[in-house]
Protein backbone atom coordinates (compact mmCIF):
# COMPACT_ATOMS: atom_id res chain seq x y z
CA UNK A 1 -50.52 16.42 88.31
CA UNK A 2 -52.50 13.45 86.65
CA UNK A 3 -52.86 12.76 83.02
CA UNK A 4 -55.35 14.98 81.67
CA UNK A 5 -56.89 14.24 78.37
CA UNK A 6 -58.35 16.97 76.33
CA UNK A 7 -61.16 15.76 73.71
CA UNK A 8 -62.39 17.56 71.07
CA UNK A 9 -65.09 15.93 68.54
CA UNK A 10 -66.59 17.84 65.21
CA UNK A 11 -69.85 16.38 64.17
CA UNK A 12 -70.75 15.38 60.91
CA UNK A 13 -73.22 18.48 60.91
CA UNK A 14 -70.10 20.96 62.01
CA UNK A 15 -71.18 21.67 65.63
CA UNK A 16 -68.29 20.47 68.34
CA UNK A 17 -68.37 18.61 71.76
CA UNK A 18 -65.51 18.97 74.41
CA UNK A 19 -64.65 16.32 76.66
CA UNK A 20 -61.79 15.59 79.10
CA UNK A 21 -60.53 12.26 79.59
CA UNK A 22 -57.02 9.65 80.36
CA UNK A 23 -54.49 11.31 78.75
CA UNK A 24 -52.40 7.97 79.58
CA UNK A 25 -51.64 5.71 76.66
CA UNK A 26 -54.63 7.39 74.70
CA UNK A 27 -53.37 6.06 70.95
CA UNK A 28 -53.29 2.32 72.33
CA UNK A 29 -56.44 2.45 73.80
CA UNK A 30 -58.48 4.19 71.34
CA UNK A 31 -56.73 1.45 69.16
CA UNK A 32 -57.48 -1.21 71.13
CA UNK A 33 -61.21 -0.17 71.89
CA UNK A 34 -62.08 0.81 68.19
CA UNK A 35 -64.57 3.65 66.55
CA UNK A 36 -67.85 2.73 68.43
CA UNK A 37 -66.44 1.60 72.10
CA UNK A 38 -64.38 4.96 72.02
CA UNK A 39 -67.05 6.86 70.69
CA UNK A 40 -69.12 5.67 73.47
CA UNK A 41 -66.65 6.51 75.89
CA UNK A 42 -66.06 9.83 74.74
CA UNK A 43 -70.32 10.93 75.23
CA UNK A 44 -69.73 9.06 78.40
CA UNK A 45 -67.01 11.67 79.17
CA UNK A 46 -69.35 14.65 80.00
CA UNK A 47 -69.17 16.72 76.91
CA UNK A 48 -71.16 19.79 76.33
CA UNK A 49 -71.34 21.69 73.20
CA UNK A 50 -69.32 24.49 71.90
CA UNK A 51 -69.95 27.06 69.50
CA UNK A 52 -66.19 26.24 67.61
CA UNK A 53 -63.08 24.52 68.52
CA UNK A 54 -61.22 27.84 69.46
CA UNK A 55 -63.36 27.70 72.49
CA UNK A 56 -61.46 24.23 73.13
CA UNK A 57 -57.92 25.54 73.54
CA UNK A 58 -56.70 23.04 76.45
CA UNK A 59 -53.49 25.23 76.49
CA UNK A 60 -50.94 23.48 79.27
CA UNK A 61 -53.17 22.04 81.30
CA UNK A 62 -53.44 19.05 79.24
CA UNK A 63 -51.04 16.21 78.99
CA UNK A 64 -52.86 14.17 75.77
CA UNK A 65 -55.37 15.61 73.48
CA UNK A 66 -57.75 13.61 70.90
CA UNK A 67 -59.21 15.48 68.19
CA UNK A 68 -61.85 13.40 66.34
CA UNK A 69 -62.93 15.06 63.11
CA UNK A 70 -65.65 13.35 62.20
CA UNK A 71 -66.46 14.95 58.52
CA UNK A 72 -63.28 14.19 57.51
CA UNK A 73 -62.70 10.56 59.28
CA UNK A 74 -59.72 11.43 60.82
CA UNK A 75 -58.71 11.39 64.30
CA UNK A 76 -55.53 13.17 65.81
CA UNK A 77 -54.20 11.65 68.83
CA UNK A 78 -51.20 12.27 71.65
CA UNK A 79 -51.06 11.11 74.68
CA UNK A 80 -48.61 9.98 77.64
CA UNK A 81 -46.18 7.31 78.57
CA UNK A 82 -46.70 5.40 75.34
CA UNK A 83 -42.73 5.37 74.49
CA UNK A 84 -43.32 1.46 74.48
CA UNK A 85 -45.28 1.56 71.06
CA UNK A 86 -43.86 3.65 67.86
CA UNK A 87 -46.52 6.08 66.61
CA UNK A 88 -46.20 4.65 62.89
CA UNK A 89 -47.32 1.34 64.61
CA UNK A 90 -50.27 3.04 66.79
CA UNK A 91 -51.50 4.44 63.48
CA UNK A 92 -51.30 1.46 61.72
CA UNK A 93 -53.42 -0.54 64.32
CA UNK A 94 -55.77 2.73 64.95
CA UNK A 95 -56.55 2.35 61.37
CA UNK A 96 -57.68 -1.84 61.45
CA UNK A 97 -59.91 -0.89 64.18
CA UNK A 98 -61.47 2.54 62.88
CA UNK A 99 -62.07 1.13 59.26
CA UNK A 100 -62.17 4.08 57.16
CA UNK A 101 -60.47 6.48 59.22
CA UNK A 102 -57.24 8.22 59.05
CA UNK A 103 -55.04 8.05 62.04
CA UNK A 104 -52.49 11.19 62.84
CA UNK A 105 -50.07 11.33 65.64
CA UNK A 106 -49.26 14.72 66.90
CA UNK A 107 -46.04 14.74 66.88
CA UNK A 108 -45.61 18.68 69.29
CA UNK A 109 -48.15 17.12 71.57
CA UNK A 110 -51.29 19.65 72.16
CA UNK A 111 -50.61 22.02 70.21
CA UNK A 112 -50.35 20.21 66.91
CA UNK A 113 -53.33 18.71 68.08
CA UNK A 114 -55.05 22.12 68.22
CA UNK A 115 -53.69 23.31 65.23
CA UNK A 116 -55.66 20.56 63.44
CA UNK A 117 -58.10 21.96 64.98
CA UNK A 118 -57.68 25.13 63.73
CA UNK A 119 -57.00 26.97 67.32
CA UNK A 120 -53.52 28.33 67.56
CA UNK A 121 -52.56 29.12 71.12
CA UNK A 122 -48.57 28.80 70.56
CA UNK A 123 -48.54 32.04 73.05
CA UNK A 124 -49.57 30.19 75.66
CA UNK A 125 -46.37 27.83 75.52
CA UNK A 126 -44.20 31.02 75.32
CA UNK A 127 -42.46 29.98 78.62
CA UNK A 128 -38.62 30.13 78.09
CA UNK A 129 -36.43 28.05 79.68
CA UNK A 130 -33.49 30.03 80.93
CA UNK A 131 -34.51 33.60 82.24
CA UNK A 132 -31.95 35.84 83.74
CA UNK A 133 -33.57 37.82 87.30
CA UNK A 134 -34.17 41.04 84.93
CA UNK A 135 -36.84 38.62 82.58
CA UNK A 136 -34.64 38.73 79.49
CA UNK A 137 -33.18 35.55 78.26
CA UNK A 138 -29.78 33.63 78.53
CA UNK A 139 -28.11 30.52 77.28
CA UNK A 140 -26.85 27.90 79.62
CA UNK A 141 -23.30 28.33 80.84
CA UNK A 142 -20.79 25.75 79.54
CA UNK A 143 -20.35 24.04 82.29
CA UNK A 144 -24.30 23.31 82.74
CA UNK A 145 -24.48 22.66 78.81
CA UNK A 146 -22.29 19.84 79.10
CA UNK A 147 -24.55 17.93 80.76
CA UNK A 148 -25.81 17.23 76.72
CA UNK A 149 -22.34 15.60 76.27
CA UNK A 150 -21.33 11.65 75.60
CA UNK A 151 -18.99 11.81 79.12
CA UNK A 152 -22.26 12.72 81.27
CA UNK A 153 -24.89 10.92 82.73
CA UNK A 154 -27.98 11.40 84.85
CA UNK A 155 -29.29 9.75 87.86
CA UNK A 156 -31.20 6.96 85.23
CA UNK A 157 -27.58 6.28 84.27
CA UNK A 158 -26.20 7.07 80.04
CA UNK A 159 -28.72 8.82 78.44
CA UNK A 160 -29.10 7.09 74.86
CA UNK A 161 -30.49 10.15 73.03
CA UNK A 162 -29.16 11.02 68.91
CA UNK A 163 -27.24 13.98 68.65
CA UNK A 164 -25.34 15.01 65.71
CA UNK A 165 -24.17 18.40 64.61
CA UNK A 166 -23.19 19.34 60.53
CA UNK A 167 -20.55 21.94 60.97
CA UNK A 168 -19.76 24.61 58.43
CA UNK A 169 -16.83 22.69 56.99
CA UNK A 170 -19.75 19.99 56.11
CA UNK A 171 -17.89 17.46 58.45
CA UNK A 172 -20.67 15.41 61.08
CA UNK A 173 -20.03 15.08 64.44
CA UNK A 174 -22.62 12.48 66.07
CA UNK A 175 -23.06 11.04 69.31
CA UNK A 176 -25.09 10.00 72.64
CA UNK A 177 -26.51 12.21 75.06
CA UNK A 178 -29.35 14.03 76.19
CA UNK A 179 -31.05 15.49 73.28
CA UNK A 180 -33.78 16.92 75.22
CA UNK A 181 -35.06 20.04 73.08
CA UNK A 182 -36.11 22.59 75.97
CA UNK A 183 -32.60 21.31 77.25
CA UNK A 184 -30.81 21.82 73.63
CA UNK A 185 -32.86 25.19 73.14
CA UNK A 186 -31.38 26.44 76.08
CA UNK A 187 -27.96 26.24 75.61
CA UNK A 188 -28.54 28.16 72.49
CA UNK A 189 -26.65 27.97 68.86
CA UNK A 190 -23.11 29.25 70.43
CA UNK A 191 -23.03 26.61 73.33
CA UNK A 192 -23.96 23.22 71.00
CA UNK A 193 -21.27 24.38 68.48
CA UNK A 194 -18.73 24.50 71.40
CA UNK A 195 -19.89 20.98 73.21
CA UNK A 196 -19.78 19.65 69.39
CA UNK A 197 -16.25 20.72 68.94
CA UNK A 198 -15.35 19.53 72.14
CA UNK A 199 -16.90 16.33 71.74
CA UNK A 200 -14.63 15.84 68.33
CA UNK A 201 -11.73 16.49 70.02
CA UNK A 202 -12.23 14.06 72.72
CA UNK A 203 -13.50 11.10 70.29
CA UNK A 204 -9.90 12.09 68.55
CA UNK A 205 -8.35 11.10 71.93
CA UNK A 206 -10.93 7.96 72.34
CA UNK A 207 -12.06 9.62 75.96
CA UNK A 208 -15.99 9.12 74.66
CA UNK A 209 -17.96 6.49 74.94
CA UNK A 210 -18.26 4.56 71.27
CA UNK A 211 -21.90 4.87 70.07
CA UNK A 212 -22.87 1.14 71.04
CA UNK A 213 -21.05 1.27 74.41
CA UNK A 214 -22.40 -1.46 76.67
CA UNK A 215 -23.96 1.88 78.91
CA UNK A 216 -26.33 2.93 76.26
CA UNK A 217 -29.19 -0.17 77.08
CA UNK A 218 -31.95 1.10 74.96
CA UNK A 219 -31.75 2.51 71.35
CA UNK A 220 -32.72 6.19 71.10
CA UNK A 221 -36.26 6.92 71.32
CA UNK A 222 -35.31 10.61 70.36
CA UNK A 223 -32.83 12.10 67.99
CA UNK A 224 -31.82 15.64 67.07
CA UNK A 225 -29.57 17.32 63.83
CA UNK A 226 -28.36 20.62 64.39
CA UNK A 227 -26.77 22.01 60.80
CA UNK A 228 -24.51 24.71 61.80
CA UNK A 229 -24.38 25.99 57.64
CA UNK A 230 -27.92 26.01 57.22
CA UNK A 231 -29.00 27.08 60.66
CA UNK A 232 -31.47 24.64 61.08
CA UNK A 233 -32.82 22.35 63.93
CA UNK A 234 -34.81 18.88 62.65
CA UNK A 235 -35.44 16.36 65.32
CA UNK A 236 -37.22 13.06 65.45
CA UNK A 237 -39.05 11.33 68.64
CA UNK A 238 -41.61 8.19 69.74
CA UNK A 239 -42.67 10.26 72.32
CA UNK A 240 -43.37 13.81 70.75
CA UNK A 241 -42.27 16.99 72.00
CA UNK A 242 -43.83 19.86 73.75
CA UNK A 243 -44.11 23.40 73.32
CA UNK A 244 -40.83 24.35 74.71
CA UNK A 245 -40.24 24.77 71.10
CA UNK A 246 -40.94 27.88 71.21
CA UNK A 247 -37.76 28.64 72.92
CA UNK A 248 -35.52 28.12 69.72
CA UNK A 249 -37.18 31.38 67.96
CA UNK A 250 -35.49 33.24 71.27
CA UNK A 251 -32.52 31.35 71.57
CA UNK A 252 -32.02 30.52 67.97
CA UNK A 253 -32.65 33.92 66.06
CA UNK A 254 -32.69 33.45 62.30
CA UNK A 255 -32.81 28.84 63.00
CA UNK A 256 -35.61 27.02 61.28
CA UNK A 257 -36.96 24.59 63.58
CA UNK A 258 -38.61 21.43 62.34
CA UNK A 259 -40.25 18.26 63.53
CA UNK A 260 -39.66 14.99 61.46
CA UNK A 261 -42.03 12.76 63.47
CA UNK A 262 -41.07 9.19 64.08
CA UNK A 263 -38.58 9.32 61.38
CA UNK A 264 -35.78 7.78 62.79
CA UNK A 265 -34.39 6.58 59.11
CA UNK A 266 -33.63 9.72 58.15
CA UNK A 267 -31.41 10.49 61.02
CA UNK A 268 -30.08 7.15 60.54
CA UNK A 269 -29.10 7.86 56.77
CA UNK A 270 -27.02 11.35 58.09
CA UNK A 271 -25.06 9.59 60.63
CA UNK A 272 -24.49 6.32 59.21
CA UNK A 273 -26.08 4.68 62.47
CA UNK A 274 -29.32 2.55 62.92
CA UNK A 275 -31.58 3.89 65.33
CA UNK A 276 -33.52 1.43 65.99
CA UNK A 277 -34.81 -2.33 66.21
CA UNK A 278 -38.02 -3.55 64.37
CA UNK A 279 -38.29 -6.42 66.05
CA UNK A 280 -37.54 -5.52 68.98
CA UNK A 281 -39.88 -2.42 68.61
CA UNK A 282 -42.50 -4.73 68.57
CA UNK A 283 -41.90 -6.53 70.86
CA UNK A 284 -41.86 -4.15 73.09
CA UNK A 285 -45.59 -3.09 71.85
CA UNK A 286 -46.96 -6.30 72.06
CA UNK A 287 -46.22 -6.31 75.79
CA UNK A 288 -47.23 -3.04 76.30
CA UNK A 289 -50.69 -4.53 74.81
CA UNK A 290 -50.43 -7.37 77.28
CA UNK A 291 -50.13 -4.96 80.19
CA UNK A 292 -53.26 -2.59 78.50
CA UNK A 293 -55.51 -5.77 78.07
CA UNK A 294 -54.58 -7.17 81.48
CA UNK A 295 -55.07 -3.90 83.22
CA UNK A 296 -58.46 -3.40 81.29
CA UNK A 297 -59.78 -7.02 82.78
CA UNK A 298 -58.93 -5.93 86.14
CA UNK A 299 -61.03 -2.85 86.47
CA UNK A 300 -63.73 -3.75 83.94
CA UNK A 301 -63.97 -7.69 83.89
CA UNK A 302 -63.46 -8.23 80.20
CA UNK A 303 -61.13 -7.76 77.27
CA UNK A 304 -60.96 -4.97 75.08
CA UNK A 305 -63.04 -5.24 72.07
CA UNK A 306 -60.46 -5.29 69.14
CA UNK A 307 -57.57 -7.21 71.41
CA UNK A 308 -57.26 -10.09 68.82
CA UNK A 309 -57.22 -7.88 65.94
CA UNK A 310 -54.34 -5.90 67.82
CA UNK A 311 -52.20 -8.73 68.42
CA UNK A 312 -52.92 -10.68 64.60
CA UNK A 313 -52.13 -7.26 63.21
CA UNK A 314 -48.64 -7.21 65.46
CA UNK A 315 -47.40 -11.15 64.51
CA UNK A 316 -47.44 -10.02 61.14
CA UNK A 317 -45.49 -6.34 61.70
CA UNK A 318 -43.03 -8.44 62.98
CA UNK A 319 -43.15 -10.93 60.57
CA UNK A 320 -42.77 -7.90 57.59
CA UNK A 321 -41.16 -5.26 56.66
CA UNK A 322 -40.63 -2.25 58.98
CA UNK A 323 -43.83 0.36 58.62
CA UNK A 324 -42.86 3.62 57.09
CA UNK A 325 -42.84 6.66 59.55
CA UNK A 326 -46.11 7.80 60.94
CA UNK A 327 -48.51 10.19 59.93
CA UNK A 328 -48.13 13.20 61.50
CA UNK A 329 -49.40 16.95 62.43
CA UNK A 330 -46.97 19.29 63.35
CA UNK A 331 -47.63 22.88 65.14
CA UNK A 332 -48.36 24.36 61.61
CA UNK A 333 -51.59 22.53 61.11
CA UNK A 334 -49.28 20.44 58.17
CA UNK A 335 -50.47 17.09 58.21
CA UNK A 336 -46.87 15.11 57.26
CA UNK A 337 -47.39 12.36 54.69
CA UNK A 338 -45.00 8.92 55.14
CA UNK A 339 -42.62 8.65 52.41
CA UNK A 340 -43.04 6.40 49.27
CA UNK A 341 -42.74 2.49 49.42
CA UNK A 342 -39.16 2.34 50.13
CA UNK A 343 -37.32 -0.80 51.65
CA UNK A 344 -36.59 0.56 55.54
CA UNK A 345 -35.00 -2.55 56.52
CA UNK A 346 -31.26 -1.16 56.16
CA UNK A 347 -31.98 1.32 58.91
CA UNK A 348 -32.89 -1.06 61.58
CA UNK A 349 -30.74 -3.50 64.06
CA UNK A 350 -31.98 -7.04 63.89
């Protein structure tokens, strides 16, 4: 299918170009490149004018959007395959290497991106995940909703996704699965309060997997909080999520369904768990750099402009204190502010 890139600019004078581009790793690069070389790359694109950014609408064709709005400096951003680099940390270098501008992740993928925008086209997502032969909808059985429990695995091998349920008693029952949300949405409010009772019964009997089992290799990249007395679905990811979403408002009549970015503190803080590694997170992003920069010299015989800046910029993340979650747009055109200067460090793994 490719990795499809949908650009929209706004001019300083309020008219808009459209471009299509890499949707692949789109936050590093623009990052890495900076205003001007991106810029450049974007007219090199093959815009063409259009009379307002509801004509842009790249609906589900697109796999990354970039929304540069030029009056306001800020540029909105998703792309693909970038689970090596934490959004806060793609903002933070976005923002050395477009001084003056304000970086936002979007953290539902394209259509936060359009919402910035001001185009809503959250009917084109409407596409269900479980449809009975008659077109009306149905939850996953219980055996197939399992497959979101602690005792099963895919092909990859354990998935190390966040799950934790708040039951009406107030008591939280956590563990490690797959927390996918189109997966989660499917097997509807009924079938997760089931698979979390069953999953307290068997970590009664010690027949799951403890939460740092030598099977989980990664720490989760996604986590997800159902709270069965409030009704309400928040979830946190370094990847995004798409518009699946929309399948909770079948699914989950009368749920409020909300994205908390990159936030993996504040699941941390209900569950009494660290999510994550800060060190280790960048790490990881400083050799997903490595790979950018060396993959840029081979088809274009140079470095990337801003490749020192990058890598200064990452000795001394890891050298400090862990970033505050990223800036981030969520399908409601709100633009989600990081939290005050707090101390983070509690919430991470060395």
């Amino acid at each position: 299918m490719g990795s499809r890139l949908a650009i929209l600019v706004r001019e300083a004078d309020g008219g808009y170009y459209f471009g299509k581009g890499w949707a692949q790793f789109v936050g590093a690069r623009i990052a890495i490149d900076g205003y001007e070389n991106t810029m450049h790359d974007v007219r090199a694109s093959g815009p063409h004018s259009i009379a307002s950014a509801k004509e842009w609408g790249p609906g589900t064709w697109a796999e990354g959007s970039l929304f540069i709005d030029t009056p306001r400096k800020t540029v909105f951003w998703v792309g693909e395959g970038e689970e090596g680099a934490m959004p806060r940390v793609i903002n933070a270098l976005i923002e050395q290497t477009w001084p003056g501008w304000t970086a936002v992740w979007s953290a539902e993928q394209t259509c936060s991106t359009q919402a910035a925008a001001g185009v809503d086209d959250t009917a084109v997502f409407m596409h269900p995940s479980v449809i009975r032969d008659d077109g009306s909808l149905a939850p996953l059985e219980e055996e197939e909703a399992a497959m979101a429990s602690p005792w099963m695995h895919d092909s990859y091998g354990y998935r190390s996704d966040a799950v934790s349920c708040r039951m009406e008693d107030g008591h939280t029952i956590a563990w490690r699965g797959d927390a996918d949300l189109d997966f989660i949405s499917a097997i509807g409010p009924d079938g997760m309060h089931t698979l979390a009772e069953q999953v307290a019964k068997h970590a009664t009997a010690g027949e799951i997997p403890d939460w740092d089992d030598a099977s989980y290799t990664d720490h989760p990249d996604l986590g997800v909080h159902l709270d069965f007395a409030n009704r309400s679905v928040r979830w946190w990811s370094i990847m995004g999520t798409d518009c699946l979403l929309t399948d909770f408002s079948c699914l989950w009549p009368g749920w409020h369904e909300e994205s908390c970015g990159d936030n993996a503190e504040w699941h941390a803080q209900i569950i009494g768990r660290n999510m994550r590694s800060w060190k280790s997170d960048i790490r990881k992003t400083k050799e997903f750099f490595t790979l950018l920069v060396n993959e840029h010299r081979q088809l274009h015989f140079n470095r990337p402009a801003f490749t020192d800046l990058v890598f200064t910029t990452l000795e001394k993340l890891e050298d400090g204190e862990p970033l505050p979650p990223a800036r981030f747009v969520n399908r409601h055109r709100e633009i989600i502010e990081p939290p005050g200067n707090v101390s983070l460090a509690k919430f991470y793994t060395p």
